[in-house]
Protein backbone atom coordinates (compact mmCIF):
# COMPACT_ATOMS: atom_id res chain seq x y z
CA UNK A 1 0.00 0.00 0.00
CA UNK A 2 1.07 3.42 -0.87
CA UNK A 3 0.46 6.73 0.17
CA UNK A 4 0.26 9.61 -1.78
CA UNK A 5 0.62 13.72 -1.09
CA UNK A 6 0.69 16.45 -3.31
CA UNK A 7 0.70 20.05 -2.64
CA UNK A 8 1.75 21.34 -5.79
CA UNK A 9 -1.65 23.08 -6.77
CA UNK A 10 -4.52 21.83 -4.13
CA UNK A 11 -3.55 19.81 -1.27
CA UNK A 12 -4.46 15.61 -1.66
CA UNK A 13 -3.95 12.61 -0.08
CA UNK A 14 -4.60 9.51 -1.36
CA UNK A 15 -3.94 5.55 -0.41
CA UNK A 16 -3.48 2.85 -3.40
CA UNK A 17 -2.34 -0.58 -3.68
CA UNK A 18 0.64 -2.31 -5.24
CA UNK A 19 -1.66 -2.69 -8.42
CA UNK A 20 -3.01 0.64 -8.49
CA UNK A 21 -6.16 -0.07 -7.06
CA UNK A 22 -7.34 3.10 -5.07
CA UNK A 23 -8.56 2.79 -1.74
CA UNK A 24 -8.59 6.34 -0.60
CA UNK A 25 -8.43 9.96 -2.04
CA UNK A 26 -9.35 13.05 -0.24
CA UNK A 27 -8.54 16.94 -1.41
CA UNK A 28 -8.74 20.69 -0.83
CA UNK A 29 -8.88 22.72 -3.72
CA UNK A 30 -7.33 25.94 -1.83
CA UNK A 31 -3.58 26.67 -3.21
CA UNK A 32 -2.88 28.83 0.20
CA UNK A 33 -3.96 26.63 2.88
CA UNK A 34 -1.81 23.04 2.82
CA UNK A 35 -0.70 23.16 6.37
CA UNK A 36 -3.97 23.74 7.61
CA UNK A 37 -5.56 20.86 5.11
CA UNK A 38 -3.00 17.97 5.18
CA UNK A 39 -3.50 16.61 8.88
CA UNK A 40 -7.09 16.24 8.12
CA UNK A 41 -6.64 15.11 4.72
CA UNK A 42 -4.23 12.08 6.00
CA UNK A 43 -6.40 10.94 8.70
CA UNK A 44 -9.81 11.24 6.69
CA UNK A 45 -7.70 9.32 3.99
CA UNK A 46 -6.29 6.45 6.03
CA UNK A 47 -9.78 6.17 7.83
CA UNK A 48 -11.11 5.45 4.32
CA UNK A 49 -8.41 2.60 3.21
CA UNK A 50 -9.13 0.81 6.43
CA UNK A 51 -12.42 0.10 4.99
CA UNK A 52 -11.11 -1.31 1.70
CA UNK A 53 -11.29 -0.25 -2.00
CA UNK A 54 -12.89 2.77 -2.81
CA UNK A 55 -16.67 2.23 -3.57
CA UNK A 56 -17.05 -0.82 -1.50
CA UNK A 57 -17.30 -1.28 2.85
CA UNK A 58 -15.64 -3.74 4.35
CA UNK A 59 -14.69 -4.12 8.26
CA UNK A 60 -12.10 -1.97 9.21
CA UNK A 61 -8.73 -3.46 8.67
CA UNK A 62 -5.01 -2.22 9.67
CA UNK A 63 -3.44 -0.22 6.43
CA UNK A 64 -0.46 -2.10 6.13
CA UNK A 65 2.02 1.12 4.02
CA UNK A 66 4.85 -0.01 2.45
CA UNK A 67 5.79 3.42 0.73
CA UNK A 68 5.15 7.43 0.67
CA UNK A 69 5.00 8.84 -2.38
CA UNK A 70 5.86 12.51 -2.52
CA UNK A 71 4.64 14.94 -5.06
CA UNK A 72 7.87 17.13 -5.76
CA UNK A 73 6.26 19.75 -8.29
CA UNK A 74 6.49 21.86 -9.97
CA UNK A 75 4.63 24.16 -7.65
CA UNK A 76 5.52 27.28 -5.58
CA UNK A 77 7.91 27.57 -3.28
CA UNK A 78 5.24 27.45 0.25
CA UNK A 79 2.65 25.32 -0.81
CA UNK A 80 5.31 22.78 -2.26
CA UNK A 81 7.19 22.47 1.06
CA UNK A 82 4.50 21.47 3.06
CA UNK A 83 3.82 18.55 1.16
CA UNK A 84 7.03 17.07 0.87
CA UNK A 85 7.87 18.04 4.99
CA UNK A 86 4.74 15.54 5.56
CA UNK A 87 5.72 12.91 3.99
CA UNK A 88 9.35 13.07 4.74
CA UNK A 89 7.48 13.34 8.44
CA UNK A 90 5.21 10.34 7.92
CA UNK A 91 7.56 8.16 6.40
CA UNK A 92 10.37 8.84 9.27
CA UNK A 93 7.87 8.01 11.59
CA UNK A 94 6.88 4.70 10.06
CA UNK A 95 10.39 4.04 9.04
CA UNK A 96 8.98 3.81 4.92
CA UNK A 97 10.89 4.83 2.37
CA UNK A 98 9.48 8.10 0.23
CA UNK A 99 9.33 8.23 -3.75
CA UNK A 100 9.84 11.27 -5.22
CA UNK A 101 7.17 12.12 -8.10
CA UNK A 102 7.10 14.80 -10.38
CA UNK A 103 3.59 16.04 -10.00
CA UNK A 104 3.20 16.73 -13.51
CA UNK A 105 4.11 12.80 -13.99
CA UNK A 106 0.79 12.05 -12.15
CA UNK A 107 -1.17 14.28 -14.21
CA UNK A 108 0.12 13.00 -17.12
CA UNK A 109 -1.08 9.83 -16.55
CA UNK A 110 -4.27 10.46 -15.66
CA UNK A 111 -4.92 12.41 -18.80
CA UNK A 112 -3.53 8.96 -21.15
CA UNK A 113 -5.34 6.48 -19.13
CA UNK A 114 -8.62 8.16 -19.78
CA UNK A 115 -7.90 8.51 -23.09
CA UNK A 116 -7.03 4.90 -23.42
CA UNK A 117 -9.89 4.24 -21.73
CA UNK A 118 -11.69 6.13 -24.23
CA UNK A 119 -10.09 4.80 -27.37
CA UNK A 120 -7.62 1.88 -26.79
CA UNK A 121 -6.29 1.54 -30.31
CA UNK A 122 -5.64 5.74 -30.82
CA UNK A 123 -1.93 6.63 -30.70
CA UNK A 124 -1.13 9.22 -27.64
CA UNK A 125 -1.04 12.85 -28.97
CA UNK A 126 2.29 14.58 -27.73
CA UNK A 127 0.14 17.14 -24.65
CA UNK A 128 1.65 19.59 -22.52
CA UNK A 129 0.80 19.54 -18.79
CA UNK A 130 0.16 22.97 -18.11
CA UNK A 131 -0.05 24.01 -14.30
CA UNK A 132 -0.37 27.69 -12.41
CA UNK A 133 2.76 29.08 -11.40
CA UNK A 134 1.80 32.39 -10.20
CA UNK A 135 3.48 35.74 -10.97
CA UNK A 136 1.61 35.27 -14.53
CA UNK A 137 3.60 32.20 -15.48
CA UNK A 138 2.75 28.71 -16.24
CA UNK A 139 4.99 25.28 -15.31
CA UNK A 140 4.62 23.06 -18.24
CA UNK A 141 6.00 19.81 -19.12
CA UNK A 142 5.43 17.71 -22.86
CA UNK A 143 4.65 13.78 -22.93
CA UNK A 144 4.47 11.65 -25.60
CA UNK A 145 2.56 8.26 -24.39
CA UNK A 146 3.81 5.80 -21.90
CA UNK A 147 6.80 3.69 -21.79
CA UNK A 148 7.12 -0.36 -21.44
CA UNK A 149 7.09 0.25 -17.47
CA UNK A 150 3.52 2.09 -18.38
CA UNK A 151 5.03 5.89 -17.56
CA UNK A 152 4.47 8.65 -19.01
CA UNK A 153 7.32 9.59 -21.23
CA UNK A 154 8.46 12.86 -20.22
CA UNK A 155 10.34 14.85 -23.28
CA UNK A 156 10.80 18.07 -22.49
CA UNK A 157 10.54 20.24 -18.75
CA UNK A 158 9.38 20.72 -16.56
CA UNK A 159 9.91 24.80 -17.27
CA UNK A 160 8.64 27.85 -16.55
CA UNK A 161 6.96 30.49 -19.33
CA UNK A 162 5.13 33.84 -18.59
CA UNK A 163 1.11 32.79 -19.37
CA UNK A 164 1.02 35.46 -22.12
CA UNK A 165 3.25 33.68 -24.03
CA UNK A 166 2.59 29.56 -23.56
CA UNK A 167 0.40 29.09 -26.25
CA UNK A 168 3.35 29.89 -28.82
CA UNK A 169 6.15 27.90 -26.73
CA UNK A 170 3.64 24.92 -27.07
CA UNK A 171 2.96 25.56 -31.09
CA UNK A 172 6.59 25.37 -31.43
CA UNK A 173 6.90 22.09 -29.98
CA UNK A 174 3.54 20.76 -31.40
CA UNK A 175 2.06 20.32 -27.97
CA UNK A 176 -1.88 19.94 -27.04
CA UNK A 177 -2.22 22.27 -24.26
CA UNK A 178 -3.56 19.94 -21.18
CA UNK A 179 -4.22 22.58 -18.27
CA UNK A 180 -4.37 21.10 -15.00
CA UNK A 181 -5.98 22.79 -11.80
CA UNK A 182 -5.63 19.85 -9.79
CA UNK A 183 -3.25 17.04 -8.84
CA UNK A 184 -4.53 13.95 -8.09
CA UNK A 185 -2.48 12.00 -5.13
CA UNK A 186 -3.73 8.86 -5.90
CA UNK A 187 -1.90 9.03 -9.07
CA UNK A 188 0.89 9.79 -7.42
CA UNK A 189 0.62 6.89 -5.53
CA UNK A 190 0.34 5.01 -8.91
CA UNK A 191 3.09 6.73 -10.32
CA UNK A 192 5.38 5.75 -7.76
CA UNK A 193 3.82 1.97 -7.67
CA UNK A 194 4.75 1.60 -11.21
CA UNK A 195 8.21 3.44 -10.54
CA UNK A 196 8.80 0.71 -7.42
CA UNK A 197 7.87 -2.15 -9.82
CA UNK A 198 10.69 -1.08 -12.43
CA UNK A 199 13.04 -0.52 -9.80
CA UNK A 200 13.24 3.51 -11.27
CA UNK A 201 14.06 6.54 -9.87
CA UNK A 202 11.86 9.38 -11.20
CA UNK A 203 13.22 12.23 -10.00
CA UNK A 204 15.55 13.22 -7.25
CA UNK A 205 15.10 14.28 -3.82
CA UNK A 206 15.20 17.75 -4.35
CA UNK A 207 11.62 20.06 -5.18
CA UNK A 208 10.98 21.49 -8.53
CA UNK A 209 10.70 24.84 -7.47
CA UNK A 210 11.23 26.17 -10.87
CA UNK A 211 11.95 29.31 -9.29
CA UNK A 212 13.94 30.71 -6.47
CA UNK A 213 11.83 31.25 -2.95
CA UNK A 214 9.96 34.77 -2.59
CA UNK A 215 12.20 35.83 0.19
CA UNK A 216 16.35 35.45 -0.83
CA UNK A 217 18.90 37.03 0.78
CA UNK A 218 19.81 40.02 -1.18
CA UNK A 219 22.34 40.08 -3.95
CA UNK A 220 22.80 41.87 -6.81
CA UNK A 221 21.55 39.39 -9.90
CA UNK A 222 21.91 39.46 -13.88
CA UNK A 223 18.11 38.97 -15.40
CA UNK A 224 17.64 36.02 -17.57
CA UNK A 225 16.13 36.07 -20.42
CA UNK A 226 13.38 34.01 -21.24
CA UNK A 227 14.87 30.88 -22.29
CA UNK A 228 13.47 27.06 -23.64
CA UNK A 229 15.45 24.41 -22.73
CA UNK A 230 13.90 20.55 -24.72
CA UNK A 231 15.40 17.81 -26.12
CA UNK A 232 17.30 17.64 -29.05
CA UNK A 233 16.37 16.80 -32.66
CA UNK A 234 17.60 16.26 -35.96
CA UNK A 235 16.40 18.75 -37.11
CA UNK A 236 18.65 20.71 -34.78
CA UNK A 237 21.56 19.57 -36.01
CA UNK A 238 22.25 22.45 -38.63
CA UNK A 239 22.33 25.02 -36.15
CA UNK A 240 23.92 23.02 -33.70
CA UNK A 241 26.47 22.93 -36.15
CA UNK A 242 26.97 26.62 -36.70
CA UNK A 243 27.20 27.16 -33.07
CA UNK A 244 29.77 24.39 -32.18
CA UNK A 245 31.84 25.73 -35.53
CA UNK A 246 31.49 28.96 -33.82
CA UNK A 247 32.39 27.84 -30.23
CA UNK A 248 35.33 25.95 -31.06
CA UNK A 249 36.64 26.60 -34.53
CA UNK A 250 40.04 24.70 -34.42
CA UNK A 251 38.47 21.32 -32.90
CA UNK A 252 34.57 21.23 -33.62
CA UNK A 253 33.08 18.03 -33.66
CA UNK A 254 32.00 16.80 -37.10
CA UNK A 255 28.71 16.61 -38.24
CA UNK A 256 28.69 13.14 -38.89
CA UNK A 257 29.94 12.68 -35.10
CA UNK A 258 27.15 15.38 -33.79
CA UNK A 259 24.39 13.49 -35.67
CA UNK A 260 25.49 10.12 -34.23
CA UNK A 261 25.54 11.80 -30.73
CA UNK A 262 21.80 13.15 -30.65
CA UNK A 263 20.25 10.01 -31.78
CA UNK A 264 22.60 7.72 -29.22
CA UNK A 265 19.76 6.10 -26.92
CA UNK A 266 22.68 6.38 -24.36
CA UNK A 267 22.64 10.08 -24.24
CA UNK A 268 20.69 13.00 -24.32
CA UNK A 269 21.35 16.40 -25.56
CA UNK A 270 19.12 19.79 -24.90
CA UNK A 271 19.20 22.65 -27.16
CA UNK A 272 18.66 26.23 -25.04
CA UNK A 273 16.12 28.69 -27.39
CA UNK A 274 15.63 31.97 -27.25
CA UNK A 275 12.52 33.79 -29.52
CA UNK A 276 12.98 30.82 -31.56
CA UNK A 277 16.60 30.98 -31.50
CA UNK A 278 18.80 28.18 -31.05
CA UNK A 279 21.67 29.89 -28.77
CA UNK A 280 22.91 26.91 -27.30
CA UNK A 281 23.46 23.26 -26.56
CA UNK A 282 25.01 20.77 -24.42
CA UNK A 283 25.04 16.93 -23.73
CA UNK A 284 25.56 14.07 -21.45
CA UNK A 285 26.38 10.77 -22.20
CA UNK A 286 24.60 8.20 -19.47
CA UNK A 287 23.62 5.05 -19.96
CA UNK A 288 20.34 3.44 -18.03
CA UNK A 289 22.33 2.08 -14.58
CA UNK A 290 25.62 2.93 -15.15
CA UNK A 291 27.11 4.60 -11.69
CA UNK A 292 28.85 6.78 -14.07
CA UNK A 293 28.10 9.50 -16.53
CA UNK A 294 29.71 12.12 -18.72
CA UNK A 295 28.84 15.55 -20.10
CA UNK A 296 29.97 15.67 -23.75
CA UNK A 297 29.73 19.53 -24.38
CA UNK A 298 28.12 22.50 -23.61
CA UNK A 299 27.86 26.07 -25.70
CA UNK A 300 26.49 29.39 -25.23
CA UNK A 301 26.31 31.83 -27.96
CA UNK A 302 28.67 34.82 -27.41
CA UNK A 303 25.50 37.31 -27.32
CA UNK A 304 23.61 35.22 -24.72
CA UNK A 305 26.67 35.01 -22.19
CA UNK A 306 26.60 36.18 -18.70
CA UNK A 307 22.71 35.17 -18.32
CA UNK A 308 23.25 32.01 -16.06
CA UNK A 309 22.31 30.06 -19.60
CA UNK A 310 25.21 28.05 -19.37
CA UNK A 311 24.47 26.47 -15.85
CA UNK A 312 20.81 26.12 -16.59
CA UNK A 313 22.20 23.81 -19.33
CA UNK A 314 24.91 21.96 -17.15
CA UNK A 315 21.99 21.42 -14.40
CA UNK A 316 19.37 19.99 -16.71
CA UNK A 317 22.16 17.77 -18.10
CA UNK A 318 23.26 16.40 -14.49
CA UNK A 319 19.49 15.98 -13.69
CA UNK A 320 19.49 13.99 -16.35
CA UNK A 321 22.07 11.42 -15.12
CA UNK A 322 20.61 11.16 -11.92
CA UNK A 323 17.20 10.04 -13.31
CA UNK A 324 19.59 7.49 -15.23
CA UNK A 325 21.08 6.40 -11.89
CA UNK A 326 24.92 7.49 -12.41
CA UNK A 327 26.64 8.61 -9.21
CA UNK A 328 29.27 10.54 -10.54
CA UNK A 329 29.87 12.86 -13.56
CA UNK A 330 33.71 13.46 -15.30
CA UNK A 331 34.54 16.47 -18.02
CA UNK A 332 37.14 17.27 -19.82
CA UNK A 333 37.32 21.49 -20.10
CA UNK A 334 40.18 23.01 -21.99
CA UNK A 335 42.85 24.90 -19.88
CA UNK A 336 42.82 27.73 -21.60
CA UNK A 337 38.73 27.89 -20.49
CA UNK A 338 38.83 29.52 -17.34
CA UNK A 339 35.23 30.52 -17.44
CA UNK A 340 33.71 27.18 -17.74
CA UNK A 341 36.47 25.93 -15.05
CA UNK A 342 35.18 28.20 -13.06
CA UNK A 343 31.76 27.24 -13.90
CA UNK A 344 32.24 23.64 -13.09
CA UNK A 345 34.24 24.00 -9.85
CA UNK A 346 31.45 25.96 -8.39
CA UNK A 347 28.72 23.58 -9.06
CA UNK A 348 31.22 20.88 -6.79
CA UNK A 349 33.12 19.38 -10.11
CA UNK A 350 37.16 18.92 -8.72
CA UNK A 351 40.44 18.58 -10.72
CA UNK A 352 40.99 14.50 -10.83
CA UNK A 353 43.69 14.76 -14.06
CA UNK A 354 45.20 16.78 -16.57
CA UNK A 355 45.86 15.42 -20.23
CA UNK A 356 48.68 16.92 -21.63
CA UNK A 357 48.13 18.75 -25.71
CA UNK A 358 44.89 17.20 -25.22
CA UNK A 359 43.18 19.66 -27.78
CA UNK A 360 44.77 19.73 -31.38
CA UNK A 361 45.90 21.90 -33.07
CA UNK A 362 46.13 24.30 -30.31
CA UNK A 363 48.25 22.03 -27.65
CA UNK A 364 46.55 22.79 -25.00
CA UNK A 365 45.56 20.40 -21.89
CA UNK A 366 42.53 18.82 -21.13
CA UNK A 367 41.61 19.29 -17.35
CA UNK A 368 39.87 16.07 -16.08
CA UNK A 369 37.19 16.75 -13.75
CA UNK A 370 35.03 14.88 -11.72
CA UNK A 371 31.38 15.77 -9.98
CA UNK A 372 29.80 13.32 -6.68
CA UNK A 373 26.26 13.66 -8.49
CA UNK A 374 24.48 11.94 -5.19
CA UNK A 375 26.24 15.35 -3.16
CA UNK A 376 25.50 17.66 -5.45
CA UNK A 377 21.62 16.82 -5.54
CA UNK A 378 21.71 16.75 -1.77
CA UNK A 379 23.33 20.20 -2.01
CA UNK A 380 20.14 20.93 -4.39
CA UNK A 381 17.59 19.84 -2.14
CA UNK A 382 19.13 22.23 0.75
CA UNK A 383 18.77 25.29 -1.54
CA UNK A 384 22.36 25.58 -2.67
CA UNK A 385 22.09 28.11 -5.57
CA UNK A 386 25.85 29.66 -6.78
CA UNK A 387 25.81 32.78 -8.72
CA UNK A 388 25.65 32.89 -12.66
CA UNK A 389 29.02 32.76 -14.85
CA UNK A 390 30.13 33.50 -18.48
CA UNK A 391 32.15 32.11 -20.90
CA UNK A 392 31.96 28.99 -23.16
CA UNK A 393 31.88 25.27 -21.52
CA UNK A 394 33.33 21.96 -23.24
């Protein structure tokens, strides 16, 4: 048996077994009162599962949990908290172990069972999850049907973009817009059964904010423009191209090499858009299980330097081999690069090696460099957030 919570949007609780049969759901629609809904909410909720499936009544019986499911957002930064404090809280106090859900993940699922339900045979449509983020934004996150472990196939986000402007950030990517006002916990709960059953981490411990918390200390800050970070295409690959030519004219990677690396099912590479613009790029190379990874390259267009771009790419890219279970992350950064040195070392990467003429023609060294990825998203989770940098990364 499972427990779910979810303050992302509303506040819910719900209770579902190991096949996803629901036992127990119970919710609050308010987005500003979670820590005044959720101790009702969990003892309503467990009251019901004692009583057996959903719909039926049976004698009361002990609910025997075997897991927490957390819903980790996206959501804002007070309503979020609250949700994942109470199940870190219930679970310590039960001594259960808590899976970490994106909360757009649940929704997601929802939206293609009912569909399935509707029409078995019709193939998914790649849908958006669209969700309030306040301050006249949206969170949104694309899907394109489920995988063999029956999850929702999560392509690009979760991200942030002002409301104004989401319906032409979804046109771009050919995305049905799927607004959501509520999450349900119970598919959280199912979520994280199906994630337990594939033995798969979903996301990592830390909440998808999105954002930084209303109250900072203060410091002055470069804005950042309004940026798209997704997966990488083919069709990328031209201006991918230009850019890495650009970025690193005496030992670009050739195109044959580039194309190879963006359809590699052990890797993943994001392109960074601006107003349609591609203005920059990195990947990582990390296979499924491996307790290693490796970012391949990252690039920032000279123009859209100095913006924090850069490390929203490097982050996305570590996330990345996290979900894919590696423990550590190397580099190799050119000596001559002191920017993206700098970059790395303050996101916890260290000096492990230096190769000697690494880069040809230029004879310069390759610094090795090597990243605890399990620290690092611990460091995440406690709201470590180092300044922006500039420069150009490889």
């Amino acid at each position: 048996m499972i427990l779910g919570i979810d303050t992302s949007l509303g506040t819910a609780v719900g209770v579902v077994d190991d096949d996803g049969v629901v036992f127990a759901e119970h919710s609050r629609a308010n987005p500003l009162s979670h820590a005044e809904a959720i101790g009702d909410l969990l003892r309503e909720a467990l009251a019901d599962a004692a009583l057996g499936p959903a719909g039926t009544t049976a004698a009361p019986q002990p609910v025997a949990l075997t897991h927490v499911a957390a819903g980790m957002g996206p959501g804002p930064f007070t309503g979020l908290r609250v949700g994942i404090a109470a199940a870190r809280a219930f679970a310590l106090g039960r001594a259960l172990p808590v899976v970490a859900v994106p909360s757009h993940d649940a929704a997601a699922l929802q939206i293609l069972l009912s569909a399935a339900l509707t029409d078995p045979f019709a193939e998914p449509a790649r849908f958006a999850v669209v969700t309030d983020a306040r301050r006249r934004e949206v969170a949104y996150t694309v899907y394109e049907g489920t995988d063999a472990d029956g999850l929702p196939v999560r392509t690009i986000g979760p991200a942030l973009a002002p409301r104004a402007e989401i319906d032409t950030v979804l046109a771009d990517l050919q995305a049905e817009r799927r607004d959501i006002t509520e999450i349900s916990a119970a598919m959280v709960a199912i979520v994280a059964a199906r994630a337990i059953a594939a033995g798969r981490e979903l996301t990592g411990p830390e909440p998808l904010y999105l954002r930084a918390p209303d109250v900072t200390l203060p410091a002055p800050r470069k804005r950042v423009g309004i940026m798209t970070l997704r997966i990488a295409t083919g069709d990328d690959l031209a201006a991918i191209m230009d850019l890495e030519r650009t970025s690193f004219p005496t030992d670009a990677w050739s195109e044959a090499m580039m194309r190879e690396e963006l359809v590699s099912p052990h890797g993943r590479y994001l392109v960074d858009l601006e107003a349609g613009r591609l203005v920059g790029y990195g990947g990582v190379r990390a296979v499924a299980g491996a307790a290693d990874a490796d970012i391949q390259t990252i690039a920032i267009a000279e123009a859209a330097r100095g913006r924090g771009r850069g490390r929203a790419l490097l982050r996305a890219l570590l996330q990345t081999a996290r979900e894919r279970g590696a423990r550590e992350v190397f580099l190799e950064v050119r000596a001559d690069n002191p920017a993206a040195s700098a970059l790395y070392v303050s996101e916890g990467f260290t000096e492990i090696a230096r190769r000697p003429r690494y880069y040809q023609p230029d004879d310069v060294d390759a610094i090795v460099m090597r990243l605890d990825l399990v620290a690092w998203t611990a460091a995440r989770a406690d709201g470590a957030a180092p300044a922006s940098e500039p420069g150009v990364c490889t």
